[in-house]
PDB file of N, CA and C in Angstrom:
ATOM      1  N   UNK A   1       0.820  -1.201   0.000  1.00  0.00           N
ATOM      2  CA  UNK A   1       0.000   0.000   0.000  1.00  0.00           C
ATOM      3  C   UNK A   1       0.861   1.260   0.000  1.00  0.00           C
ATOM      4  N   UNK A   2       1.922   1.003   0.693  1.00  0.00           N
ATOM      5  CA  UNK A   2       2.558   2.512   0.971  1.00  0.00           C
ATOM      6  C   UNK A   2       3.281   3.094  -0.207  1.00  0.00           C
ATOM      7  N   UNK A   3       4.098   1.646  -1.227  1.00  0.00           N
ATOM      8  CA  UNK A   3       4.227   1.965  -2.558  1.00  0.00           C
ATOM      9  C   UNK A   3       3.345   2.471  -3.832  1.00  0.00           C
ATOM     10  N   UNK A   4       1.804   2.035  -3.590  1.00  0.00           N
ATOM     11  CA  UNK A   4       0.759   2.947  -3.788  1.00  0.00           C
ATOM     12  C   UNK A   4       0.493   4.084  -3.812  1.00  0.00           C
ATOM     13  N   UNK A   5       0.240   4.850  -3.030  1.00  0.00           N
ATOM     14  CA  UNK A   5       0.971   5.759  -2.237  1.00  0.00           C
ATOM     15  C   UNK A   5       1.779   7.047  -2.377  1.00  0.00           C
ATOM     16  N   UNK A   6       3.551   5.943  -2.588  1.00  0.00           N
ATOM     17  CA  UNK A   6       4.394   6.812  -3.079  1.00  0.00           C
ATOM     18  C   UNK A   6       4.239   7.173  -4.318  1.00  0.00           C
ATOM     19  N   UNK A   7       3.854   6.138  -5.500  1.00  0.00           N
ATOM     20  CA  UNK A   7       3.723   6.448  -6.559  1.00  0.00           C
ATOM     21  C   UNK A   7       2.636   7.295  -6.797  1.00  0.00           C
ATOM     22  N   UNK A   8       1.368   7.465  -6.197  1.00  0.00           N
ATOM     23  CA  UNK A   8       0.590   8.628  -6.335  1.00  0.00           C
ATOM     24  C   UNK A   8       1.260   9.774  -6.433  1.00  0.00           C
ATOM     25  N   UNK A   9       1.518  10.217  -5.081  1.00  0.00           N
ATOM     26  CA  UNK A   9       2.510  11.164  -4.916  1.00  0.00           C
ATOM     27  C   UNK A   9       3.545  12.102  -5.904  1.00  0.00           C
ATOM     28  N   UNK A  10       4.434  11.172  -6.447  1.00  0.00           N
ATOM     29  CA  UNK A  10       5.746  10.937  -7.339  1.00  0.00           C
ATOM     30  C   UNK A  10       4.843  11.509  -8.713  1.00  0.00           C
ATOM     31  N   UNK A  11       4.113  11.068  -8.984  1.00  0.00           N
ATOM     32  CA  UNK A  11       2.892  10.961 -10.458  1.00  0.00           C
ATOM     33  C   UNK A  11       2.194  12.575  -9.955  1.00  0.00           C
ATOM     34  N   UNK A  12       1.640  12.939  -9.081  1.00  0.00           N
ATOM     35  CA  UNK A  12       0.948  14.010  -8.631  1.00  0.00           C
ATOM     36  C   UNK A  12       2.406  15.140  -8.632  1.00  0.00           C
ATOM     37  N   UNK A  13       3.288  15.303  -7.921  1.00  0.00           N
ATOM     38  CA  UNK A  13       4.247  16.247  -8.309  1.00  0.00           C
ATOM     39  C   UNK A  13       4.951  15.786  -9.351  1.00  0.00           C
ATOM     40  N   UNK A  14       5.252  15.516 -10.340  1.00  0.00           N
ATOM     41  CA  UNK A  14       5.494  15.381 -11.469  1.00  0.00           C
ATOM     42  C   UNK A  14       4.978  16.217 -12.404  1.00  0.00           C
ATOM     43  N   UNK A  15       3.155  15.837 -12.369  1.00  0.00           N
ATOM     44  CA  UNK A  15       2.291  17.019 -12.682  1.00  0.00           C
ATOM     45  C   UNK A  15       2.289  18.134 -12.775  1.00  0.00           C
ATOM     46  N   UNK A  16       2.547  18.354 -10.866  1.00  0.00           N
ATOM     47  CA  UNK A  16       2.416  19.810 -10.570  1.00  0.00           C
ATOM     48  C   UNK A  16       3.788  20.420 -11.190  1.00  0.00           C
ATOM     49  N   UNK A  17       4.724  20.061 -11.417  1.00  0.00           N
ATOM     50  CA  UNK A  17       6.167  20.764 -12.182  1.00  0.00           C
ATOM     51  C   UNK A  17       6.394  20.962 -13.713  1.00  0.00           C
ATOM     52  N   UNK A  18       5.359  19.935 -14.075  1.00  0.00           N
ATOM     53  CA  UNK A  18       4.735  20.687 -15.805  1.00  0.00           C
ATOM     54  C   UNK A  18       4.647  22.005 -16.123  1.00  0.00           C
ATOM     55  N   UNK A  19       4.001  22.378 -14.925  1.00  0.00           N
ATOM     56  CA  UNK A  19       3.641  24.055 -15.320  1.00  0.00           C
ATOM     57  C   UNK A  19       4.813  25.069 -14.931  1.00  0.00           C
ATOM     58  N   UNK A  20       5.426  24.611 -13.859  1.00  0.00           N
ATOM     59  CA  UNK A  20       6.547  25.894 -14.201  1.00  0.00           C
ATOM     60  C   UNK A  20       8.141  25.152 -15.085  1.00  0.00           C
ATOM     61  N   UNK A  21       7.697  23.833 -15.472  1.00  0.00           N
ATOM     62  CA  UNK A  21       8.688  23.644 -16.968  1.00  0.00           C
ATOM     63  C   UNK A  21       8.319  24.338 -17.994  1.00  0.00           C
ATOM     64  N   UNK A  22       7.300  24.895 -18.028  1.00  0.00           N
ATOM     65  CA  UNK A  22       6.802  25.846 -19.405  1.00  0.00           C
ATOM     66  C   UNK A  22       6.984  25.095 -20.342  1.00  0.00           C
ATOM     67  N   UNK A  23       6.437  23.901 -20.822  1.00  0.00           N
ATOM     68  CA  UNK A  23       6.534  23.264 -21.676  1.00  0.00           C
ATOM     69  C   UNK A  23       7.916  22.682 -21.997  1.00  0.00           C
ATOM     70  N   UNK A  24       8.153  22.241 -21.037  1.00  0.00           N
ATOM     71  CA  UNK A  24       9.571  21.953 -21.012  1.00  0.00           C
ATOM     72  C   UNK A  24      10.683  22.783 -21.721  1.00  0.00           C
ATOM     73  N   UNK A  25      10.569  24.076 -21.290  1.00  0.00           N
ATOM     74  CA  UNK A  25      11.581  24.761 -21.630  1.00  0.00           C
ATOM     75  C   UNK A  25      12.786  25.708 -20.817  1.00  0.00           C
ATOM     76  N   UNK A  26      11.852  25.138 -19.415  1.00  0.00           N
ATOM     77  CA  UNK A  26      13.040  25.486 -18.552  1.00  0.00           C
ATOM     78  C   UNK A  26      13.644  23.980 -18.198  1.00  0.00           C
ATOM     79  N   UNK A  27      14.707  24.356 -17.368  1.00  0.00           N
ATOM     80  CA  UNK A  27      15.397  22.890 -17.652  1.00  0.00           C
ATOM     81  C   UNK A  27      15.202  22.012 -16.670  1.00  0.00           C
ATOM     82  N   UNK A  28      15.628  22.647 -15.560  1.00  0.00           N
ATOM     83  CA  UNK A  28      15.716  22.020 -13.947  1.00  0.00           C
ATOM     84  C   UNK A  28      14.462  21.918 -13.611  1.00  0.00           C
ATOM     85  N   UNK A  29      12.888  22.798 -13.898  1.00  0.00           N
ATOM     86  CA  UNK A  29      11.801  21.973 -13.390  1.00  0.00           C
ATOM     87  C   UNK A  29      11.277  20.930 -14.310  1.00  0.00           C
ATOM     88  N   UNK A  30      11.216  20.676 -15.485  1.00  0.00           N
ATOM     89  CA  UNK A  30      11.506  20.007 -16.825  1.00  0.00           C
ATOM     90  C   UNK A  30      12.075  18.387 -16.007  1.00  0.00           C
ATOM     91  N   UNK A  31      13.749  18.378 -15.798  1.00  0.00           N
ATOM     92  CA  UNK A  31      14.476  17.412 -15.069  1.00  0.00           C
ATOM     93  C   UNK A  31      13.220  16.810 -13.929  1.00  0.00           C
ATOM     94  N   UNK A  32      13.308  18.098 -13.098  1.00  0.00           N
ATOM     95  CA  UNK A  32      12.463  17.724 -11.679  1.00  0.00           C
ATOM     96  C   UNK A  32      11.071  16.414 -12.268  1.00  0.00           C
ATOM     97  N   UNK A  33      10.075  16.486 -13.459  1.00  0.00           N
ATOM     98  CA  UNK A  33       9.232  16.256 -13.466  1.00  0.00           C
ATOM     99  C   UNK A  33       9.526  14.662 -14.071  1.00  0.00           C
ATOM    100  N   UNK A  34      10.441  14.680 -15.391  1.00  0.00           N
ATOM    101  CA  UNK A  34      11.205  13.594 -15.277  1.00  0.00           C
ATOM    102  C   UNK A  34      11.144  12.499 -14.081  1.00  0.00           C
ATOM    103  N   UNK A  35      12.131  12.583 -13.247  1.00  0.00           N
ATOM    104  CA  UNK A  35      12.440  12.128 -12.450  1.00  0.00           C
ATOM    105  C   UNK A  35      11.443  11.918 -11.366  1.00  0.00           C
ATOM    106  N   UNK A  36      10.629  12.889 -10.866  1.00  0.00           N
ATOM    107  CA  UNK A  36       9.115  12.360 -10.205  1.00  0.00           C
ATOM    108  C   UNK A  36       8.368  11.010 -11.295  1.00  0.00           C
ATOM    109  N   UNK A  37       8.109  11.465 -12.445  1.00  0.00           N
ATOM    110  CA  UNK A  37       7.649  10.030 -12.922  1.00  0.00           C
ATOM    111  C   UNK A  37       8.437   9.110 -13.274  1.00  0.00           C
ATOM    112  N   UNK A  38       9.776   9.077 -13.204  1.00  0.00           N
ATOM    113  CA  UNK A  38       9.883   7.589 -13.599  1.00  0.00           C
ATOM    114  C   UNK A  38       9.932   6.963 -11.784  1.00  0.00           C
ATOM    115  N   UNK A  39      10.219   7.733 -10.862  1.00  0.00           N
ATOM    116  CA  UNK A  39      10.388   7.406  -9.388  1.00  0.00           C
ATOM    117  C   UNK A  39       8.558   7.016  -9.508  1.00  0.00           C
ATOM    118  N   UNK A  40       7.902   7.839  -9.776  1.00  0.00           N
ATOM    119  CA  UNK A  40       6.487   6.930  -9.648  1.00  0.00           C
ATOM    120  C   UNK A  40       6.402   6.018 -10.715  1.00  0.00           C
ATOM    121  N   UNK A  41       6.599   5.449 -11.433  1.00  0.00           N
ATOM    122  CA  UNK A  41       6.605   3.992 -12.542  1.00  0.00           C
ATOM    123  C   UNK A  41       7.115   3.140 -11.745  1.00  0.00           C
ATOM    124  N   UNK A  42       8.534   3.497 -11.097  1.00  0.00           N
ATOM    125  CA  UNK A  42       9.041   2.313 -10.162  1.00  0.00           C
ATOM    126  C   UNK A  42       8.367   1.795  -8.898  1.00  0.00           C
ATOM    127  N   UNK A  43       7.779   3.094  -8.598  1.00  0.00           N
ATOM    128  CA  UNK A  43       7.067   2.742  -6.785  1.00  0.00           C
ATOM    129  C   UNK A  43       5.703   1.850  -7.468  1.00  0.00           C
ATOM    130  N   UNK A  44       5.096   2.546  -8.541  1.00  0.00           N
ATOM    131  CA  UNK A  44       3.961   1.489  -9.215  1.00  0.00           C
ATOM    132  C   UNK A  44       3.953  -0.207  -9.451  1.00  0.00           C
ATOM    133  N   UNK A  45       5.747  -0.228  -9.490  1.00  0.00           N
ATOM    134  CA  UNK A  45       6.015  -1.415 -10.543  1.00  0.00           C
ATOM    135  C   UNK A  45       5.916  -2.181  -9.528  1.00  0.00           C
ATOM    136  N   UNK A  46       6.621  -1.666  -8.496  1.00  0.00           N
ATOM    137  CA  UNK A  46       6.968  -2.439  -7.287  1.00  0.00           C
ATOM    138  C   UNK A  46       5.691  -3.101  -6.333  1.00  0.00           C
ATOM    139  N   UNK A  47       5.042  -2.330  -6.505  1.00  0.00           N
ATOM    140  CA  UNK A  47       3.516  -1.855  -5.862  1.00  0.00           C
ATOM    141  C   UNK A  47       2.991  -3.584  -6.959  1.00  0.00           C
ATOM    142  N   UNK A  48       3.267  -3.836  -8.388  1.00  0.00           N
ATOM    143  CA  UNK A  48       2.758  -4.699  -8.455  1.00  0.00           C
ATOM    144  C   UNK A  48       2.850  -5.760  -8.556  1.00  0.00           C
ATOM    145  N   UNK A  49       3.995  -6.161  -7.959  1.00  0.00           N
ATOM    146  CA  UNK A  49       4.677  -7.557  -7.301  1.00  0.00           C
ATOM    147  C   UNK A  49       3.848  -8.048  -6.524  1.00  0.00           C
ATOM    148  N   UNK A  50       3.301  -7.841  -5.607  1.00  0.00           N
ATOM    149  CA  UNK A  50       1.908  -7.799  -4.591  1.00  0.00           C
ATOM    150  C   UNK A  50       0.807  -7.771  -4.694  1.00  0.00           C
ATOM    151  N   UNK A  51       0.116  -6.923  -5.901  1.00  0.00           N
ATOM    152  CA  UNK A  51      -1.238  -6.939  -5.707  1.00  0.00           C
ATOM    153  C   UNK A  51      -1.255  -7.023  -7.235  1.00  0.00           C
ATOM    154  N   UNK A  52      -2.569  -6.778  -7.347  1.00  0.00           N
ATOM    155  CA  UNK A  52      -3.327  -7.035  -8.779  1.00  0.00           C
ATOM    156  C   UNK A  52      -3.213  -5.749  -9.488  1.00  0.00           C
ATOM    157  N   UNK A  53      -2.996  -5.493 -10.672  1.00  0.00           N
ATOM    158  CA  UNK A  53      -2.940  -4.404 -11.314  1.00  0.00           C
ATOM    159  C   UNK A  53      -4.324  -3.531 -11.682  1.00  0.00           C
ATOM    160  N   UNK A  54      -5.223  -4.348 -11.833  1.00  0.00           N
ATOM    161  CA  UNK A  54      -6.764  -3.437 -11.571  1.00  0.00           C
ATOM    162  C   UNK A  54      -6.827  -3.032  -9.897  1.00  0.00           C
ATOM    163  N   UNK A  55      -6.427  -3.372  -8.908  1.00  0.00           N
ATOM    164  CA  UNK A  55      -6.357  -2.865  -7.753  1.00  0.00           C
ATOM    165  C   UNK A  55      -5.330  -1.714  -7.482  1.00  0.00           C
ATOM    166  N   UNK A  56      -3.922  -1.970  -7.858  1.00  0.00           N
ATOM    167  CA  UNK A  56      -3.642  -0.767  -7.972  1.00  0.00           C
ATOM    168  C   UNK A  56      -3.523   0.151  -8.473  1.00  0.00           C
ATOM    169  N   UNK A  57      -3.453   0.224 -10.431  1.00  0.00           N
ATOM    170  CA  UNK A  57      -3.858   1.139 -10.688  1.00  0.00           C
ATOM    171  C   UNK A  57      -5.383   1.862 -10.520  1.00  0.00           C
ATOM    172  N   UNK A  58      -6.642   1.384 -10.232  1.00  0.00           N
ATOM    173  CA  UNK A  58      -7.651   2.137  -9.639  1.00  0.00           C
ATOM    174  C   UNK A  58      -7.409   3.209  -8.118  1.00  0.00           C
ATOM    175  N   UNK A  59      -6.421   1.976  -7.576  1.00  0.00           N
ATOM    176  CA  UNK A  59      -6.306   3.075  -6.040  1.00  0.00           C
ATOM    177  C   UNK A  59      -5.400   3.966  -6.004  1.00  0.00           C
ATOM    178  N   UNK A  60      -4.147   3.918  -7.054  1.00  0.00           N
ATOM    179  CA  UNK A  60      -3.319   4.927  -7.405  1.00  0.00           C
ATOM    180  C   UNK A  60      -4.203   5.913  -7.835  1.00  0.00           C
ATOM    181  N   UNK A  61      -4.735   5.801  -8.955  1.00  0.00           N
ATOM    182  CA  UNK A  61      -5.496   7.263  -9.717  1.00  0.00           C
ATOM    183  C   UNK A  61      -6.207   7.965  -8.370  1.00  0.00           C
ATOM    184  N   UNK A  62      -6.826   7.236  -8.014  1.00  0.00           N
ATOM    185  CA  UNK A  62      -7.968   7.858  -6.726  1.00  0.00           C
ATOM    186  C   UNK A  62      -7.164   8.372  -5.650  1.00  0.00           C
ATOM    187  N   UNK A  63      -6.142   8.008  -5.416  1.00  0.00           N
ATOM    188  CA  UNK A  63      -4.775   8.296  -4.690  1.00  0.00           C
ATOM    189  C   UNK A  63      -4.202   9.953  -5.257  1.00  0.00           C
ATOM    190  N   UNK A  64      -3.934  10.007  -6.155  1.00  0.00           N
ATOM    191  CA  UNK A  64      -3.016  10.834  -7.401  1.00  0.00           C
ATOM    192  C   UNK A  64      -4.295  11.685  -7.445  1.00  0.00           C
ATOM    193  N   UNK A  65      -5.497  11.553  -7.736  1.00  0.00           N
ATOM    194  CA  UNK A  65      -6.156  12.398  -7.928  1.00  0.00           C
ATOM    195  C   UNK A  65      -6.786  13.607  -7.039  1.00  0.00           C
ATOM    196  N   UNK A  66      -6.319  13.263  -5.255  1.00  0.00           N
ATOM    197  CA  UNK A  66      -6.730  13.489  -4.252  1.00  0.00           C
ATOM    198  C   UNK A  66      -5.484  14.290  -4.377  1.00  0.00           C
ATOM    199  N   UNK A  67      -4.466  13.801  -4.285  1.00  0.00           N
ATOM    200  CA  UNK A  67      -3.104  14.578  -3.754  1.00  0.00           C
ATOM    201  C   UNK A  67      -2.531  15.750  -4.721  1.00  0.00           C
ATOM    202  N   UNK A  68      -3.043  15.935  -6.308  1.00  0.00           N
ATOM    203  CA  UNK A  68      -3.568  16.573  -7.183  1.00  0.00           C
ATOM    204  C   UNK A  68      -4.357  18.014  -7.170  1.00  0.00           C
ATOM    205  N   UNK A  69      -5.350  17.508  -6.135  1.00  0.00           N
ATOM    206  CA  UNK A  69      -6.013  18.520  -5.960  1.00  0.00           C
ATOM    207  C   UNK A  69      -5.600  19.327  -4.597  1.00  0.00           C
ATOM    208  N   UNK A  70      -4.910  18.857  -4.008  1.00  0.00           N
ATOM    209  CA  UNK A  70      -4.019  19.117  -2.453  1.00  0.00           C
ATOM    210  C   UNK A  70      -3.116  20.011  -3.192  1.00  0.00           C
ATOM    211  N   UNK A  71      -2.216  19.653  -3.843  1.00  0.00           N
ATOM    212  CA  UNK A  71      -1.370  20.397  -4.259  1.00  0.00           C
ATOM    213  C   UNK A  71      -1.925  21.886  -5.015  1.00  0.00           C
ATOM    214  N   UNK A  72      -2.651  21.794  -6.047  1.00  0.00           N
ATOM    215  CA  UNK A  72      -3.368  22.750  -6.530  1.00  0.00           C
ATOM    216  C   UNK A  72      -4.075  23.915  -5.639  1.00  0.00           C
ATOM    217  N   UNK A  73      -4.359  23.412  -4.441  1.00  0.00           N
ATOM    218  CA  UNK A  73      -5.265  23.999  -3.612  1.00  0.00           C
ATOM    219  C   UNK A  73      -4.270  24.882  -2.842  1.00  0.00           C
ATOM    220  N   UNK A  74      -3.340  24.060  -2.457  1.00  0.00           N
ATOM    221  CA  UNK A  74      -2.382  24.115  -0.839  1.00  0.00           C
ATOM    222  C   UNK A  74      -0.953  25.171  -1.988  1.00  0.00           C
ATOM    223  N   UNK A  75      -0.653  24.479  -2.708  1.00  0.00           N
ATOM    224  CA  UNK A  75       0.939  24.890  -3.218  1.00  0.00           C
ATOM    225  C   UNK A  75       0.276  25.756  -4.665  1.00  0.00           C
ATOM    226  N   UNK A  76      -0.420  25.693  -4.934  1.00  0.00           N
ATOM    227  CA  UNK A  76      -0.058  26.225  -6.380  1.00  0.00           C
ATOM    228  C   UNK A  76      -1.591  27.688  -6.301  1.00  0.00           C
ATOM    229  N   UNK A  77      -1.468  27.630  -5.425  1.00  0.00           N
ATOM    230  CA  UNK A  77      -2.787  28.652  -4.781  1.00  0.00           C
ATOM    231  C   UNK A  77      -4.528  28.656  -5.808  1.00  0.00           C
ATOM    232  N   UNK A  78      -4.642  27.462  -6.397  1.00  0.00           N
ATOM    233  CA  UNK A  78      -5.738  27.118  -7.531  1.00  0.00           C
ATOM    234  C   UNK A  78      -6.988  27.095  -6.422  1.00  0.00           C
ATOM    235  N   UNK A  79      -8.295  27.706  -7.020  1.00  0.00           N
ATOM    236  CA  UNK A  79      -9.295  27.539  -6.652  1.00  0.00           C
ATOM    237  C   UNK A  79     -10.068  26.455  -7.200  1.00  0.00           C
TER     238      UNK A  79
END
């Protein structure tokens, strides 16, 4: 579960660093977002050594989609 989880997470800021990569044209938040998703592919992968892949990818998204809107709300000042 907790690799669940992380990979939400990892997948959710990944996201959130799209927007100040400006279309990937700055470099270092660009890198940053990179590296959040492939760190969430791995926490996913790992995540499915254990469970069923309709179980975790459903509870990831619902996961990712919560922490998504946290971020938007909390860090990126979105109404």
């Amino acid at each position: 579960m907790s690799t669940i989880v992380g990979a939400s997470v990892a997948f959710s800021v990944g996201g959130a660093l799209l927007k100040p990569s400006a279309g990937f044209t700055r470099v270092a938040p660009a890198i940053a977002a990179c590296v959040c998703f492939v760190i969430g592919a791995a926490l996913m992968a790992r995540a499915l050594m254990s469970t069923t892949m309709s179980t975790a990818v459903v509870l990831g998204l619902g996961i990712e989609a919560v922490v998504a809107v946290a971020i938007g709300l909390l860090v990126l000042g979105e109404r």
